[in-house]
PDB file of N, CA and C in Angstrom:
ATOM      1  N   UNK A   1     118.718  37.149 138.115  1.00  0.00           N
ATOM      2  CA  UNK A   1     120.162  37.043 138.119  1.00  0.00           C
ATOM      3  C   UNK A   1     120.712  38.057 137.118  1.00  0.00           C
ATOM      4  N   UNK A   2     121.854  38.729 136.954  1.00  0.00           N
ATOM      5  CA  UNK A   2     122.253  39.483 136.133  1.00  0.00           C
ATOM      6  C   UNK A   2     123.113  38.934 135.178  1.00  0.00           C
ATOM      7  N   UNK A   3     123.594  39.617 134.505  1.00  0.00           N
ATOM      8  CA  UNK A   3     123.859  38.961 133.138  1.00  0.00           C
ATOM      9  C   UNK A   3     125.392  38.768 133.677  1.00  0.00           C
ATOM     10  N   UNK A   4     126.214  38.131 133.046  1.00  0.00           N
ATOM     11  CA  UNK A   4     127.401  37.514 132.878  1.00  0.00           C
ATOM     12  C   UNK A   4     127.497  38.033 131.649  1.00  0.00           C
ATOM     13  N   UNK A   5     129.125  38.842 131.463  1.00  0.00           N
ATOM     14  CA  UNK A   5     129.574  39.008 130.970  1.00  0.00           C
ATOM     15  C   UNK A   5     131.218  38.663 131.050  1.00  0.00           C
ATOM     16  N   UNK A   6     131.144  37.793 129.213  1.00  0.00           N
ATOM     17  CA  UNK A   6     132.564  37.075 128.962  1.00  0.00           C
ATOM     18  C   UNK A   6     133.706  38.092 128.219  1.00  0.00           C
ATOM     19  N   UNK A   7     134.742  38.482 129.189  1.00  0.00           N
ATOM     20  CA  UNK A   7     135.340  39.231 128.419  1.00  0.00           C
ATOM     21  C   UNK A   7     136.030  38.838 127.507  1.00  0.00           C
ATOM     22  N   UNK A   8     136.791  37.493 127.042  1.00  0.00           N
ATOM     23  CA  UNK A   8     137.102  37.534 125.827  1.00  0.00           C
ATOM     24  C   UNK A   8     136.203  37.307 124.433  1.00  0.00           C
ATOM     25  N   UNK A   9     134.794  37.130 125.508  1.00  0.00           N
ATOM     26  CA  UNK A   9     133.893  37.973 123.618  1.00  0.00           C
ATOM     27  C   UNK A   9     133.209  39.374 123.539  1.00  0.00           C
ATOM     28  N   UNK A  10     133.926  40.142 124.709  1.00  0.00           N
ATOM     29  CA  UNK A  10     132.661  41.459 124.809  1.00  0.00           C
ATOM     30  C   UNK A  10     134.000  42.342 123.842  1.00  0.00           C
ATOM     31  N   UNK A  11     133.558  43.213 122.824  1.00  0.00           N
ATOM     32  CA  UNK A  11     134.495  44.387 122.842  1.00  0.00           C
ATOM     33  C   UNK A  11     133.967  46.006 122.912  1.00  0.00           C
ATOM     34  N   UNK A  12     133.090  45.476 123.929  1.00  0.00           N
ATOM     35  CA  UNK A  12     132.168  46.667 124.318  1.00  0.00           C
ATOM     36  C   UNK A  12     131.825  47.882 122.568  1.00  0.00           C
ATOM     37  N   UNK A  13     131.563  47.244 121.658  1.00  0.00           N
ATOM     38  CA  UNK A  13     131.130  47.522 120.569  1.00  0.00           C
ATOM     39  C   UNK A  13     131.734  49.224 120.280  1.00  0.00           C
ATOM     40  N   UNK A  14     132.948  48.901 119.798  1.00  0.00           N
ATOM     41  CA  UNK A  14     134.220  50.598 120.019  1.00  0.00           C
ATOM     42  C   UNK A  14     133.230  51.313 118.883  1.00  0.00           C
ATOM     43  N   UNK A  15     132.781  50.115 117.445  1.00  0.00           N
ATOM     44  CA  UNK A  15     132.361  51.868 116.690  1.00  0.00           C
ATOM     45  C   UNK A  15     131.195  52.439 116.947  1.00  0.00           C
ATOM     46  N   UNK A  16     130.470  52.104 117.629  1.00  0.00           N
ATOM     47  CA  UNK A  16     128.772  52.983 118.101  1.00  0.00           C
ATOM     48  C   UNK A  16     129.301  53.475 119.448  1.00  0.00           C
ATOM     49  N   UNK A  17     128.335  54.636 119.207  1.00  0.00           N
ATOM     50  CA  UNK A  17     128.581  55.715 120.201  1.00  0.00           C
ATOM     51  C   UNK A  17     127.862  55.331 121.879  1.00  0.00           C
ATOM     52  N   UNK A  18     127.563  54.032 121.867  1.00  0.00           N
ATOM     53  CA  UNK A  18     126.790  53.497 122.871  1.00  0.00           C
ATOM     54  C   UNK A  18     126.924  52.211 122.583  1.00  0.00           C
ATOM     55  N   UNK A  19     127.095  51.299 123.071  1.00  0.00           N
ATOM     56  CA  UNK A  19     127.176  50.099 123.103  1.00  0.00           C
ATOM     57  C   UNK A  19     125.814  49.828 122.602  1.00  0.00           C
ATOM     58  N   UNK A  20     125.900  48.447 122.082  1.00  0.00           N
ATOM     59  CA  UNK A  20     124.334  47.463 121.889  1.00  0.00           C
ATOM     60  C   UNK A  20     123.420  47.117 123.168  1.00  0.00           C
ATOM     61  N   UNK A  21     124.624  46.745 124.182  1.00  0.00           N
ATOM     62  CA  UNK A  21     123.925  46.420 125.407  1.00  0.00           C
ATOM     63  C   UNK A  21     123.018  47.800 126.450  1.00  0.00           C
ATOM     64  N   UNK A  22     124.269  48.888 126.419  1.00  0.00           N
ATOM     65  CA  UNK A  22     123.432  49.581 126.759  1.00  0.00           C
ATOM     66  C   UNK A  22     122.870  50.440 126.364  1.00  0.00           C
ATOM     67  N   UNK A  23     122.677  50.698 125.134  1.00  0.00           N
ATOM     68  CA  UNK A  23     121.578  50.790 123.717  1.00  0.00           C
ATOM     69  C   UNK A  23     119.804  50.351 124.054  1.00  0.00           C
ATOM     70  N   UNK A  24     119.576  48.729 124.714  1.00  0.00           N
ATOM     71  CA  UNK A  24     118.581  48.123 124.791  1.00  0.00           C
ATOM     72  C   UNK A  24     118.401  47.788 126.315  1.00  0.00           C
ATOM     73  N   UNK A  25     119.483  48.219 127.592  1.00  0.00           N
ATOM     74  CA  UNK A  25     118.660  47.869 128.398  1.00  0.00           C
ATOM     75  C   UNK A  25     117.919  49.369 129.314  1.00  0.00           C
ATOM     76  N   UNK A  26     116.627  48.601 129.722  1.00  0.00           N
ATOM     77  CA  UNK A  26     115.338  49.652 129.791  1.00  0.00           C
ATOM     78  C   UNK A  26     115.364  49.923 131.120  1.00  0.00           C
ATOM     79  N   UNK A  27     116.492  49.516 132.106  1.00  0.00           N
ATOM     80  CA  UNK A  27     116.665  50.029 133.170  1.00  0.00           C
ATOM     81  C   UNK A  27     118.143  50.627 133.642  1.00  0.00           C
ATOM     82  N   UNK A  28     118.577  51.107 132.388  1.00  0.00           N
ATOM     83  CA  UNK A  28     119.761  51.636 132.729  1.00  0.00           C
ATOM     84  C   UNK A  28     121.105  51.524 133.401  1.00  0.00           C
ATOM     85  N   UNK A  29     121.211  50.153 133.302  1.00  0.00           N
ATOM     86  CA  UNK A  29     121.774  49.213 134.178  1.00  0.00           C
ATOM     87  C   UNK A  29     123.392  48.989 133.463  1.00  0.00           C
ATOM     88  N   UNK A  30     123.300  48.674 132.033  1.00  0.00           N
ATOM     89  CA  UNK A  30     124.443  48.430 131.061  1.00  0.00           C
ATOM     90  C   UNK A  30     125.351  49.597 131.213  1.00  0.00           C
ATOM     91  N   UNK A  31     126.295  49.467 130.838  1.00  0.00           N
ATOM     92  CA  UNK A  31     127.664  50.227 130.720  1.00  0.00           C
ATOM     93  C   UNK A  31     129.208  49.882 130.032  1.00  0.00           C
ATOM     94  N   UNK A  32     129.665  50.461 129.134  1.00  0.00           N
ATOM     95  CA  UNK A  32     130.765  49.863 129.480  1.00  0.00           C
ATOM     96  C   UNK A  32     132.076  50.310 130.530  1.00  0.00           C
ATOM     97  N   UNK A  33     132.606  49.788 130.714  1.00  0.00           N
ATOM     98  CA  UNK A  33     134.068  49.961 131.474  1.00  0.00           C
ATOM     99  C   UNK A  33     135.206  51.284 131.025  1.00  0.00           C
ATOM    100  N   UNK A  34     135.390  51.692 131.342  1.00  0.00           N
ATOM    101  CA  UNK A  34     136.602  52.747 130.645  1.00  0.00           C
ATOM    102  C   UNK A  34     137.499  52.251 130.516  1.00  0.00           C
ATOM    103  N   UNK A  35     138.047  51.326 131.924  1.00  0.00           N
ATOM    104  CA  UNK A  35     139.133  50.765 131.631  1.00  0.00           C
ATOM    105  C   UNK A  35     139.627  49.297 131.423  1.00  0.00           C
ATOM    106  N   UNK A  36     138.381  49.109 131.448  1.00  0.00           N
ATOM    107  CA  UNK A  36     138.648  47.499 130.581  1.00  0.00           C
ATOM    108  C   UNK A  36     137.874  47.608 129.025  1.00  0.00           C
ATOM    109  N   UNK A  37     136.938  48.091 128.746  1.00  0.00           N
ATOM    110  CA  UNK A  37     137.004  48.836 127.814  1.00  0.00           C
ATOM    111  C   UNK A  37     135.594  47.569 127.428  1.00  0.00           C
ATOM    112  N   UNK A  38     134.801  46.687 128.095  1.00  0.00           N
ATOM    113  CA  UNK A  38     134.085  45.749 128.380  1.00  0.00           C
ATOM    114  C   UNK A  38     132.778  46.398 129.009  1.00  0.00           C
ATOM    115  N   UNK A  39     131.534  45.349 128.588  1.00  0.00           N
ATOM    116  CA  UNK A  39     130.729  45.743 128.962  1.00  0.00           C
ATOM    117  C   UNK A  39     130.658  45.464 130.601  1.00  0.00           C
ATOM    118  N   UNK A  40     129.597  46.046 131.526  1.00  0.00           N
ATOM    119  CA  UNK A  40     129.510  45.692 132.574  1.00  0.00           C
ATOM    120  C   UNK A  40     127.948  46.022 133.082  1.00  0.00           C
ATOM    121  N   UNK A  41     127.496  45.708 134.406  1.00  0.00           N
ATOM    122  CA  UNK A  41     126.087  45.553 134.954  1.00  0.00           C
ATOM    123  C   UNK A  41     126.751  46.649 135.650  1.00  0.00           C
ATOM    124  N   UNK A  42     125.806  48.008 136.447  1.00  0.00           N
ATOM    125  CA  UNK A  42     125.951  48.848 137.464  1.00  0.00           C
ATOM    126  C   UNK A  42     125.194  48.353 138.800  1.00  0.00           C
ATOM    127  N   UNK A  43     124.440  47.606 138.863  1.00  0.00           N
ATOM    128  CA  UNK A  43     123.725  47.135 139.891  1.00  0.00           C
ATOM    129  C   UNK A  43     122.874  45.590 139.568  1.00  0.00           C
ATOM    130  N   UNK A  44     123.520  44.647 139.996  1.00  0.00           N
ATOM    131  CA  UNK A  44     123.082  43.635 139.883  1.00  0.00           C
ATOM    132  C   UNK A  44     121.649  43.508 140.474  1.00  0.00           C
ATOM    133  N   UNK A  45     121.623  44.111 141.534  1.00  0.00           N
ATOM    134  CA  UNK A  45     119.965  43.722 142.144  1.00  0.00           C
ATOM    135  C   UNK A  45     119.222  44.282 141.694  1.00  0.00           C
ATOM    136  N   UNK A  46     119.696  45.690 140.747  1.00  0.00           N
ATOM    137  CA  UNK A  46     118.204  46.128 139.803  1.00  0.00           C
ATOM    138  C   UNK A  46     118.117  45.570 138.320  1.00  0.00           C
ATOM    139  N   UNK A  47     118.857  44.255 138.140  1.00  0.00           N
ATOM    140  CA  UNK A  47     118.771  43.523 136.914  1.00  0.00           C
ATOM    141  C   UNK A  47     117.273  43.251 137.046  1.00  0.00           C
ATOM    142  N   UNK A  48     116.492  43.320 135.982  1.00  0.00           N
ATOM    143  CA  UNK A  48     115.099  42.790 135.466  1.00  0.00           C
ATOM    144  C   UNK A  48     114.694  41.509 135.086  1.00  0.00           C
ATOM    145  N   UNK A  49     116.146  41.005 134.126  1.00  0.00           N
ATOM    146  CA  UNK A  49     116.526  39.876 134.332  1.00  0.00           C
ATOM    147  C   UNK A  49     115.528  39.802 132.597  1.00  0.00           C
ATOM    148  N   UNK A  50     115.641  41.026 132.174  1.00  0.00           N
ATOM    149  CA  UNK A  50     114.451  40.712 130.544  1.00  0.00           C
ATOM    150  C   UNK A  50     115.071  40.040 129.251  1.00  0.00           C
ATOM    151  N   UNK A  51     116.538  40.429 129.739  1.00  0.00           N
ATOM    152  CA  UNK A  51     117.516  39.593 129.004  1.00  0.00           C
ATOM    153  C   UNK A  51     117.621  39.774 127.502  1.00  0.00           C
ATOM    154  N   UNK A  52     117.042  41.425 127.103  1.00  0.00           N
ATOM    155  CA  UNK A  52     117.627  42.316 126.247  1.00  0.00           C
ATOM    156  C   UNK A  52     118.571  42.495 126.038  1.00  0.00           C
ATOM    157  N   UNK A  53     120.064  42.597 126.632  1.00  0.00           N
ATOM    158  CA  UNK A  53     121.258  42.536 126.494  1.00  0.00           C
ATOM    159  C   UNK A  53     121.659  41.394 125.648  1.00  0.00           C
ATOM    160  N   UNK A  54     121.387  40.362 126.230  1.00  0.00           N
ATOM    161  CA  UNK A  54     121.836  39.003 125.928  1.00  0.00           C
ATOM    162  C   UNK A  54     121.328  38.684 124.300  1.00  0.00           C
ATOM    163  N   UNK A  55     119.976  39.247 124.506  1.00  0.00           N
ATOM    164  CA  UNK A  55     119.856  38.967 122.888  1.00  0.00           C
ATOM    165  C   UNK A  55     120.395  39.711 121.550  1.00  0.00           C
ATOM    166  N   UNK A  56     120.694  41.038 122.274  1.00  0.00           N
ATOM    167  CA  UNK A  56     121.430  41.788 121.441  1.00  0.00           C
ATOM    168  C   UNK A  56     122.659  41.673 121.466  1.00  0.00           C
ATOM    169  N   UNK A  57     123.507  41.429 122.199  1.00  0.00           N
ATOM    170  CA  UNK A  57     125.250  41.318 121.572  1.00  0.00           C
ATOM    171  C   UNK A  57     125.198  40.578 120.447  1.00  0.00           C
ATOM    172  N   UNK A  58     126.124  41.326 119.820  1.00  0.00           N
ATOM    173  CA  UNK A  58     126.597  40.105 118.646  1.00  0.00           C
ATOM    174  C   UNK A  58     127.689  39.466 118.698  1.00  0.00           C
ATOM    175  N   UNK A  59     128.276  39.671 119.548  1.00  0.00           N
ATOM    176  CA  UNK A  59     129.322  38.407 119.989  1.00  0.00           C
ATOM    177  C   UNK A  59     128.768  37.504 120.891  1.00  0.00           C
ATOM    178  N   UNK A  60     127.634  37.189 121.335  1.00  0.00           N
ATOM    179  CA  UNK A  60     127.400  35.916 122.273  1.00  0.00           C
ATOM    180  C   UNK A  60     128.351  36.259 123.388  1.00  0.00           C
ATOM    181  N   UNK A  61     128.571  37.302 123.962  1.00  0.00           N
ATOM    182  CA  UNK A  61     129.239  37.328 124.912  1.00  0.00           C
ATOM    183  C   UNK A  61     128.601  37.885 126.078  1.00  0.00           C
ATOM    184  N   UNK A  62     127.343  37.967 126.427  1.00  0.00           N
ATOM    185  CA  UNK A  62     126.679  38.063 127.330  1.00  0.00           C
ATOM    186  C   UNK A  62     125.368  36.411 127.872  1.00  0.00           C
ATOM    187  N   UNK A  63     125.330  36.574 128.662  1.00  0.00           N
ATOM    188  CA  UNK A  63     124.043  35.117 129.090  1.00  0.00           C
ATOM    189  C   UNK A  63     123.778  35.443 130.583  1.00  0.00           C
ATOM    190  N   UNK A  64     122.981  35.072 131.067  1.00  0.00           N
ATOM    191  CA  UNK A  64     121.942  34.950 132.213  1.00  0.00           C
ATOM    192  C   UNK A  64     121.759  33.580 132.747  1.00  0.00           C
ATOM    193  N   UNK A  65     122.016  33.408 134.091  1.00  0.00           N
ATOM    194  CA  UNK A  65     121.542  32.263 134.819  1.00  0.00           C
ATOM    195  C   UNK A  65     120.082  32.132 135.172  1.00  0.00           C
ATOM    196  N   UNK A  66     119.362  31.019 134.761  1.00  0.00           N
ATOM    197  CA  UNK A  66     118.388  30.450 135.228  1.00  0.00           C
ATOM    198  C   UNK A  66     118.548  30.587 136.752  1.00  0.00           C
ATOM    199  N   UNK A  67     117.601  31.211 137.450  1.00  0.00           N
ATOM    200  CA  UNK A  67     117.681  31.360 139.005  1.00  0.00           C
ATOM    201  C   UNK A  67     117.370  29.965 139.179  1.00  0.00           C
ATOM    202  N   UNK A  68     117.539  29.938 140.716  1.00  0.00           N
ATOM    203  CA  UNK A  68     117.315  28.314 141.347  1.00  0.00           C
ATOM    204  C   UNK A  68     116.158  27.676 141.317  1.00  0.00           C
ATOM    205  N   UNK A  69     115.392  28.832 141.599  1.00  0.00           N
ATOM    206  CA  UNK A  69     113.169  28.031 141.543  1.00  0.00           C
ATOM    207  C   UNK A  69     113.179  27.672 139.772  1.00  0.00           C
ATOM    208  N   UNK A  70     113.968  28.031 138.913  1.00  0.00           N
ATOM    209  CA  UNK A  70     113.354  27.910 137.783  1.00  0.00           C
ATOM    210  C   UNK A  70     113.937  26.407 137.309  1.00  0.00           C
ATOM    211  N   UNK A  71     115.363  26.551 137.676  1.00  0.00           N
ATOM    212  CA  UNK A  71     116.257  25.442 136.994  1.00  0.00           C
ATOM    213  C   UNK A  71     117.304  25.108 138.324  1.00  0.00           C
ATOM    214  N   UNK A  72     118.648  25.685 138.100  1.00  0.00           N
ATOM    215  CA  UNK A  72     119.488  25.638 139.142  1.00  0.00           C
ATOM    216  C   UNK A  72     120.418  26.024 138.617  1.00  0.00           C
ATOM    217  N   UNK A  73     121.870  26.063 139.443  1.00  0.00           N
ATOM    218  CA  UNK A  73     122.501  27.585 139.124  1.00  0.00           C
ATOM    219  C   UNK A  73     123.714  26.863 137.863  1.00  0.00           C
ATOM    220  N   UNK A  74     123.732  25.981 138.043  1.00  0.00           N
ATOM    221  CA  UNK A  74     124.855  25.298 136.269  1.00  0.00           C
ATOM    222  C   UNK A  74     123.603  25.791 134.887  1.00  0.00           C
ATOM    223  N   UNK A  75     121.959  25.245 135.525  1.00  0.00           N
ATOM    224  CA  UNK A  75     121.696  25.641 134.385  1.00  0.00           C
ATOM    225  C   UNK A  75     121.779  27.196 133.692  1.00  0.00           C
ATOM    226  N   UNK A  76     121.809  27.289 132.112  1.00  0.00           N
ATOM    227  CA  UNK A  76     121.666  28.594 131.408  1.00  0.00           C
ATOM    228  C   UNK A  76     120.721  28.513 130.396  1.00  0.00           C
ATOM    229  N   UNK A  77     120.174  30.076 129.786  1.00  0.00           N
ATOM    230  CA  UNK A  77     119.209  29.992 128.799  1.00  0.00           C
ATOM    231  C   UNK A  77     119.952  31.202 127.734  1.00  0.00           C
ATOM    232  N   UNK A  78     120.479  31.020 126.783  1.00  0.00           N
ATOM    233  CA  UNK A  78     121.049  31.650 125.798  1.00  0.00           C
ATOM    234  C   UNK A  78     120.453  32.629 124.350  1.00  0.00           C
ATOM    235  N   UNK A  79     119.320  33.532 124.881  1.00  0.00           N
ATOM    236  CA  UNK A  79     118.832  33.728 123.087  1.00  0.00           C
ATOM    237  C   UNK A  79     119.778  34.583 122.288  1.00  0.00           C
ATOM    238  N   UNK A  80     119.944  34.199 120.925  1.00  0.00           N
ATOM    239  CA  UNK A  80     120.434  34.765 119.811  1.00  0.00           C
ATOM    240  C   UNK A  80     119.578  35.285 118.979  1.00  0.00           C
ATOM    241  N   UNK A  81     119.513  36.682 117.968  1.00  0.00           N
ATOM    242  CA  UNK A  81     119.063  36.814 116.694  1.00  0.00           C
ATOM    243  C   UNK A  81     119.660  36.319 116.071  1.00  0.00           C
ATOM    244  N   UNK A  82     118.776  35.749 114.488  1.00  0.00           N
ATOM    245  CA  UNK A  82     119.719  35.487 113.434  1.00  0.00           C
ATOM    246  C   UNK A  82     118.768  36.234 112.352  1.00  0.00           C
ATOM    247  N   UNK A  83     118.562  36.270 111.649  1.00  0.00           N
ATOM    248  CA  UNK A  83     118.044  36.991 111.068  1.00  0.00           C
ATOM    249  C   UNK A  83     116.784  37.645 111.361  1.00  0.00           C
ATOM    250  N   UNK A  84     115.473  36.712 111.090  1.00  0.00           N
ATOM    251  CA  UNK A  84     114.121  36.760 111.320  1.00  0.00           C
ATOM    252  C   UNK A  84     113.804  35.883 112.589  1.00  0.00           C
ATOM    253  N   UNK A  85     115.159  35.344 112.985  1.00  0.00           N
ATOM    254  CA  UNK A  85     114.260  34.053 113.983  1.00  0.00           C
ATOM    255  C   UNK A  85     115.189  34.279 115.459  1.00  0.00           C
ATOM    256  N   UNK A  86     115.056  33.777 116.316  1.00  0.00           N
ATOM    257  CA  UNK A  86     115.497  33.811 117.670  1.00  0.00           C
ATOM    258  C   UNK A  86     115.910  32.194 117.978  1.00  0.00           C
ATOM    259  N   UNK A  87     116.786  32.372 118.720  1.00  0.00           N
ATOM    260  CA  UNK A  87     117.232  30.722 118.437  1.00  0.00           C
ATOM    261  C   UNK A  87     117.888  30.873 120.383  1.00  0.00           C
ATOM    262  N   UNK A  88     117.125  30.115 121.127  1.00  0.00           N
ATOM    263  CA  UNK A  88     117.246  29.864 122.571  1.00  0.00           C
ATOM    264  C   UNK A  88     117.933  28.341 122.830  1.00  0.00           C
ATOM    265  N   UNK A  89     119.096  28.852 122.939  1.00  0.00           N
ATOM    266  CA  UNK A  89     120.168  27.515 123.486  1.00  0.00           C
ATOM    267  C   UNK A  89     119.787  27.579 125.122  1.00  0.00           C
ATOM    268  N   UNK A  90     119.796  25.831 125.509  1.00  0.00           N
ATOM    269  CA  UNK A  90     119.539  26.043 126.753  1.00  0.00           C
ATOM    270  C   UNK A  90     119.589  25.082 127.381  1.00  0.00           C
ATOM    271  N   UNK A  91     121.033  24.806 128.523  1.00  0.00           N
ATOM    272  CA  UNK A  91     121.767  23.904 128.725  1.00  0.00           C
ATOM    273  C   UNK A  91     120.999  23.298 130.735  1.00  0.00           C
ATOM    274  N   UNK A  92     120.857  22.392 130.688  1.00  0.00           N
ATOM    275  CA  UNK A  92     120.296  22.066 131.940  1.00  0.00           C
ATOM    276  C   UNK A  92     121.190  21.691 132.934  1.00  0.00           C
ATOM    277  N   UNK A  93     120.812  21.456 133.674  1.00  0.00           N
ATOM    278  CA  UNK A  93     122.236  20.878 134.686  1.00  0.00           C
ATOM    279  C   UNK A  93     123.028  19.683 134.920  1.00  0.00           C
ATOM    280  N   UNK A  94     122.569  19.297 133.689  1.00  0.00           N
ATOM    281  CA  UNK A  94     123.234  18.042 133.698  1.00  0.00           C
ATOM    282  C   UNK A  94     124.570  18.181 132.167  1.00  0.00           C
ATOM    283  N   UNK A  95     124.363  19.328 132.276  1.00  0.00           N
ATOM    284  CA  UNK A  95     125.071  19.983 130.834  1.00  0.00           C
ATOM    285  C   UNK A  95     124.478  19.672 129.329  1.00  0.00           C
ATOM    286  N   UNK A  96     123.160  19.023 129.453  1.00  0.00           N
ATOM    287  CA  UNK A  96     122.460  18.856 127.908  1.00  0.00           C
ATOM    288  C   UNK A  96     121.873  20.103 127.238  1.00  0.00           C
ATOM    289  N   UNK A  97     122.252  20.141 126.085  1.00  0.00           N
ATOM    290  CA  UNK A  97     121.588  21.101 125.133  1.00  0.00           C
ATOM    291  C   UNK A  97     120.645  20.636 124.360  1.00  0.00           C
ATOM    292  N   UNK A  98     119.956  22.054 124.537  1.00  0.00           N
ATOM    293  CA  UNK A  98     118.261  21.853 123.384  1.00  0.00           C
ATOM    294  C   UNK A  98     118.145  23.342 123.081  1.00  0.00           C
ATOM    295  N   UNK A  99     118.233  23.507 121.743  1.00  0.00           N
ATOM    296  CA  UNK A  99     118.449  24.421 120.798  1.00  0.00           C
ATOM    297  C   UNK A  99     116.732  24.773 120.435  1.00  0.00           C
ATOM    298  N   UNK A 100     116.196  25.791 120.491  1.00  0.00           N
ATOM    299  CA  UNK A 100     114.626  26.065 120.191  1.00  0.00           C
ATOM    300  C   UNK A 100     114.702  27.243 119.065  1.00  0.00           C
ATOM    301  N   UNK A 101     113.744  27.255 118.084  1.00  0.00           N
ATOM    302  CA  UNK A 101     114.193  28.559 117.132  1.00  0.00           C
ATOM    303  C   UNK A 101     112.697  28.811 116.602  1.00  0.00           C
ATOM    304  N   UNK A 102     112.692  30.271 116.651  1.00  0.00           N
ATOM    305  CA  UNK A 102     111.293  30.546 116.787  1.00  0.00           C
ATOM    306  C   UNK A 102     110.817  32.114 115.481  1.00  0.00           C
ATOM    307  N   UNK A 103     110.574  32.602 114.966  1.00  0.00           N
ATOM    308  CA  UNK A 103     110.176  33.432 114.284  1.00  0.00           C
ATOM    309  C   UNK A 103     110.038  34.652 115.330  1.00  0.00           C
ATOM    310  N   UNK A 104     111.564  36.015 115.128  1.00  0.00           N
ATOM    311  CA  UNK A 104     110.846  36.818 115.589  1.00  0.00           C
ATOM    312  C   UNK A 104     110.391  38.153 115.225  1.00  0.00           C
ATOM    313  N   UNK A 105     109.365  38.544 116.203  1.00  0.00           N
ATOM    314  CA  UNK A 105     107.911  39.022 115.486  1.00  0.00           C
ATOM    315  C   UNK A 105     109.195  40.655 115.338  1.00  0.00           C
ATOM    316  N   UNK A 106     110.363  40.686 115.377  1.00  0.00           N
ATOM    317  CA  UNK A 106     110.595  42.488 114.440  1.00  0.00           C
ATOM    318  C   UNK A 106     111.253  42.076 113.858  1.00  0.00           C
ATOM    319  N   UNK A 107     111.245  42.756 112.692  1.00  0.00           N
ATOM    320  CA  UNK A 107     112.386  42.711 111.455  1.00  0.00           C
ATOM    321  C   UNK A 107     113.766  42.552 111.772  1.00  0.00           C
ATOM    322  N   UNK A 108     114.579  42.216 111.099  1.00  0.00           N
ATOM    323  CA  UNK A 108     115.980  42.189 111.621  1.00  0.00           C
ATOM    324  C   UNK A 108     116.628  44.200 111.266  1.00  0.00           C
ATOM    325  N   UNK A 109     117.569  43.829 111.846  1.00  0.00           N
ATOM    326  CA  UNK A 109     118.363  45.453 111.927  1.00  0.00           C
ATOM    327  C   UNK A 109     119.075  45.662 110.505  1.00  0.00           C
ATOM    328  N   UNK A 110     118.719  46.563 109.581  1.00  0.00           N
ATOM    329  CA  UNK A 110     119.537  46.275 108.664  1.00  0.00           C
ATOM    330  C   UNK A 110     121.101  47.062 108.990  1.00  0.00           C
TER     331      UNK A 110
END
């Protein structure tokens, strides 16, 4: 599934010369908008679905649907950096959350 992007948290990151999102994704897929000025997907069906984007915004304004064989389509899986650790929010279809936080293995960005 491709990523969802929320425009009132994307601000397609104005001071880098490349966005975060499409900074990290490895199929060239990210972009932002000119004229919404927002990030966006160029081809949903060549999403990878590795969900590099998602972990890199720093506004939480990107996420990915759990396809249907995995979960179903209300459910979502959310990862964040926070410093050293990765923290996977991840809401089922019945709308319950379970928060997982894990050590991750690269340094944070200084």
């Amino acid at each position: 599934m491709p990523p969802r992007i929320n425009p009132k948290k994307c601000d397609g990151c104005p001071d880098r010369a490349e966005s975060r999102c499409e900074e990290v994704c490895p199929g060239d897929l990210m972009f932002v908008d000119e004229a919404t000025g927002k990030a966006a997907c160029r081809s949903s069906q060549d999403c990878w679905d590795c969900m590099s984007c998602v972990k890199v915004c720093p506004h939480r304004a990107i996420e990915t649907r759990i396809p249907y064989q995995i979960g179903y389509h209300k459910a979502t899986l959310r990862p964040s950096l926070k410093g050293d650790r990765i923290i996977w929010q991840c809401v089922d279809i019945h709308g319950r959350k379970a928060i997982y936080e894990y050590r991750n293995r690269l340094p944070p960005e200084e």
